[in-house]
C-alpha atoms as a PDB file:
ATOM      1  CA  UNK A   1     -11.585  26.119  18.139  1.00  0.00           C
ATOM      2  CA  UNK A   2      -8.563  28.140  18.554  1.00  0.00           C
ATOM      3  CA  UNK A   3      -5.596  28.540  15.800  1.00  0.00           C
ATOM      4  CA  UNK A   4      -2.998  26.760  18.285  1.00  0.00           C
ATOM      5  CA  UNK A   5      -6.071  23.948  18.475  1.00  0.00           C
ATOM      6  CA  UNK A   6      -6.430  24.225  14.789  1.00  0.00           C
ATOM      7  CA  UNK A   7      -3.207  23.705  13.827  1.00  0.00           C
ATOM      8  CA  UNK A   8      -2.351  20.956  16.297  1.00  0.00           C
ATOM      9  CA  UNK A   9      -5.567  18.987  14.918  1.00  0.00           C
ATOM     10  CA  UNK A  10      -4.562  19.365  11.316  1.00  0.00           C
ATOM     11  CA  UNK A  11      -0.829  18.328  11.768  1.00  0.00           C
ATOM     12  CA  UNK A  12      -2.719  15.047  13.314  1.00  0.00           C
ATOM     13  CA  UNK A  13      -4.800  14.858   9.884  1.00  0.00           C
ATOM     14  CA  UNK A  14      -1.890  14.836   7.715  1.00  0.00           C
ATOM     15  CA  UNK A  15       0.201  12.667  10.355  1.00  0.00           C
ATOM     16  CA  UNK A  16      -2.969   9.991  10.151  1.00  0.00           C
ATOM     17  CA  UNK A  17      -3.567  10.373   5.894  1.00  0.00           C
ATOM     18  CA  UNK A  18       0.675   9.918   5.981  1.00  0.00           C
ATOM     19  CA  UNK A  19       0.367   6.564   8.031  1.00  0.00           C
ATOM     20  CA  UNK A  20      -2.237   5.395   5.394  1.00  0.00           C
ATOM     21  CA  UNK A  21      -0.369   6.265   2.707  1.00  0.00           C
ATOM     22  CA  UNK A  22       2.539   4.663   4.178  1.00  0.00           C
ATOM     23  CA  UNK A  23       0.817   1.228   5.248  1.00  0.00           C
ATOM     24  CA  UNK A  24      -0.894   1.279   1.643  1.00  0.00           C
ATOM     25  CA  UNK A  25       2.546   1.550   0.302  1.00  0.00           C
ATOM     26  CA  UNK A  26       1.969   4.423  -1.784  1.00  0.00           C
ATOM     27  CA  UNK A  27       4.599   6.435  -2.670  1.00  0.00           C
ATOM     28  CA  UNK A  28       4.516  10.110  -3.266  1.00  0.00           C
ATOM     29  CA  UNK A  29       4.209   9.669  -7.076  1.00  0.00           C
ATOM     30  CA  UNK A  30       1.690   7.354  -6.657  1.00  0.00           C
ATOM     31  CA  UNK A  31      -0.428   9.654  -4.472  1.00  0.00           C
ATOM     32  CA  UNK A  32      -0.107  12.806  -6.723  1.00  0.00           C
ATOM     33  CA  UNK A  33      -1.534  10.474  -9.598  1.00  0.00           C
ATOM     34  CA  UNK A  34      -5.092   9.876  -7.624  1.00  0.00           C
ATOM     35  CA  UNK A  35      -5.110  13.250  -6.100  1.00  0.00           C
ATOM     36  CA  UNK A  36      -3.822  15.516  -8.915  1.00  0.00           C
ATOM     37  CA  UNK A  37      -1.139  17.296  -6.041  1.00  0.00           C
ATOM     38  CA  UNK A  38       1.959  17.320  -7.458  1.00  0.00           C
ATOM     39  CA  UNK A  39       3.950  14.658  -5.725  1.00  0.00           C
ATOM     40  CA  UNK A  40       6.562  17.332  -4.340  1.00  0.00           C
ATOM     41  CA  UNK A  41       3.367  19.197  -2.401  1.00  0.00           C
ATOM     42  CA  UNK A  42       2.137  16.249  -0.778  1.00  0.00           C
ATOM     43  CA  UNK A  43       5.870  16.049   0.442  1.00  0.00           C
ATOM     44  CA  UNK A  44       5.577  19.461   1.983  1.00  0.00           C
ATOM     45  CA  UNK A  45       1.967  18.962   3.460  1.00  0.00           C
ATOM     46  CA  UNK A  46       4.030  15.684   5.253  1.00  0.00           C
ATOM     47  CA  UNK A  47       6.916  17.264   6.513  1.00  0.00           C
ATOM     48  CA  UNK A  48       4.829  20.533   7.741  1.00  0.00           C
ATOM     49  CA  UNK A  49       6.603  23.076   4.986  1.00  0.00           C
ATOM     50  CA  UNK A  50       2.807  23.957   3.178  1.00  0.00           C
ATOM     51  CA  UNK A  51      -0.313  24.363   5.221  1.00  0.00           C
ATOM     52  CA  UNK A  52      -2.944  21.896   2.728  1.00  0.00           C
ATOM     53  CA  UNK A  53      -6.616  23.300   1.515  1.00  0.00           C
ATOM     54  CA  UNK A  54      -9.327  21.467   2.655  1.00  0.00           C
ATOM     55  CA  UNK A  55     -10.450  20.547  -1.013  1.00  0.00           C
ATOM     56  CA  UNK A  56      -6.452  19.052  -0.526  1.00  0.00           C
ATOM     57  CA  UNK A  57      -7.696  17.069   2.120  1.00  0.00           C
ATOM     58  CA  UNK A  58     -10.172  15.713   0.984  1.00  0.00           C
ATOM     59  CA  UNK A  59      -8.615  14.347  -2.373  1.00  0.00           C
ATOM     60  CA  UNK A  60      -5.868  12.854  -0.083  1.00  0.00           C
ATOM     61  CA  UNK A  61      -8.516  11.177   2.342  1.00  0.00           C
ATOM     62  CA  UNK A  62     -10.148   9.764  -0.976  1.00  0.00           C
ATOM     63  CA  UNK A  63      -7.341   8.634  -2.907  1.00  0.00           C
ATOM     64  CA  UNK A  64      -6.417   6.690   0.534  1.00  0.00           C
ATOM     65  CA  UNK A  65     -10.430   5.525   0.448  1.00  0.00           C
ATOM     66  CA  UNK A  66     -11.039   7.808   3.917  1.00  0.00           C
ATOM     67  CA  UNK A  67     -13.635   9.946   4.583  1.00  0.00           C
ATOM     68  CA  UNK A  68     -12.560  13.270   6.542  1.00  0.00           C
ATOM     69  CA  UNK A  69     -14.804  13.516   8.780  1.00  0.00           C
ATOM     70  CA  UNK A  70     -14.015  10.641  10.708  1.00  0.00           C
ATOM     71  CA  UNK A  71     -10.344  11.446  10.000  1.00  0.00           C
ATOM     72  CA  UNK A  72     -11.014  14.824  11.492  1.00  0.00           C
ATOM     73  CA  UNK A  73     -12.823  13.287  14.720  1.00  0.00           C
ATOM     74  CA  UNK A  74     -10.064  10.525  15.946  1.00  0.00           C
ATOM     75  CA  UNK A  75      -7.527  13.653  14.863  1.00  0.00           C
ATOM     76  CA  UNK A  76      -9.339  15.937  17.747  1.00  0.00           C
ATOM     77  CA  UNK A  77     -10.166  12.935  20.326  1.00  0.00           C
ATOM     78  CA  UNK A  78      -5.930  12.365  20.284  1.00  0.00           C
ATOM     79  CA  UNK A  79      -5.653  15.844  20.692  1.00  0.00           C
ATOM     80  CA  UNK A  80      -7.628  16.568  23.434  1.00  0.00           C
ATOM     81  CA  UNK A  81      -5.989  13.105  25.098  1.00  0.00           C
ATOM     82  CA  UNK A  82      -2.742  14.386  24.397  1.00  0.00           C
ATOM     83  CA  UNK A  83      -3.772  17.739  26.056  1.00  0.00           C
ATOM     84  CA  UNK A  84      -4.883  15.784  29.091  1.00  0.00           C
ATOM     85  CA  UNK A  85      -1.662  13.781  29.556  1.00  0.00           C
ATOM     86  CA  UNK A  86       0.239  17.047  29.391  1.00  0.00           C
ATOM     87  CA  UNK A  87       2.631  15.951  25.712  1.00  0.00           C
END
């Protein structure tokens, strides 16, 4: 996997854990309670200012009862079908 690959497939992570969090109705505080990330990180993560950990991740995906893995898989199957429709 290259970086620009990478990158493109994590923003698609957070941009899937953000849609959870948001159709769960958990706010930011919220959040930062079950993960232990401050609630002004998880912000950042969001809006693309911090680049997360993978332990970071993970917590996130479990607080919002995901598992990764799968997150990671539909996150690189939109990828590759937004690479094929040329977005």
């Amino acid at each position: 996997m290259k970086h620009a690959e990478a990158e493109a497939v994590t923003r698609l992570v957070i941009q899937i854990l953000q849609e959870r969090r948001e159709s769960k109705g958990l706010s930011y505080r919220k959040l930062a309670q079950k993960t232990g990330i401050s609630n002004r990180y998880l912000s950042m993560i969001e809006h693309g200012e911090y680049n997360p950990t993978l332990l970071q991740l993970l917590r996130i995906a479990a607080a919002l009862s995901l598992k990764l893995g799968p997150v990671v898989s539909r996150a690189q199957k939109e990828w590759k079908e937004q690479r094929k429709r040329g977005d």
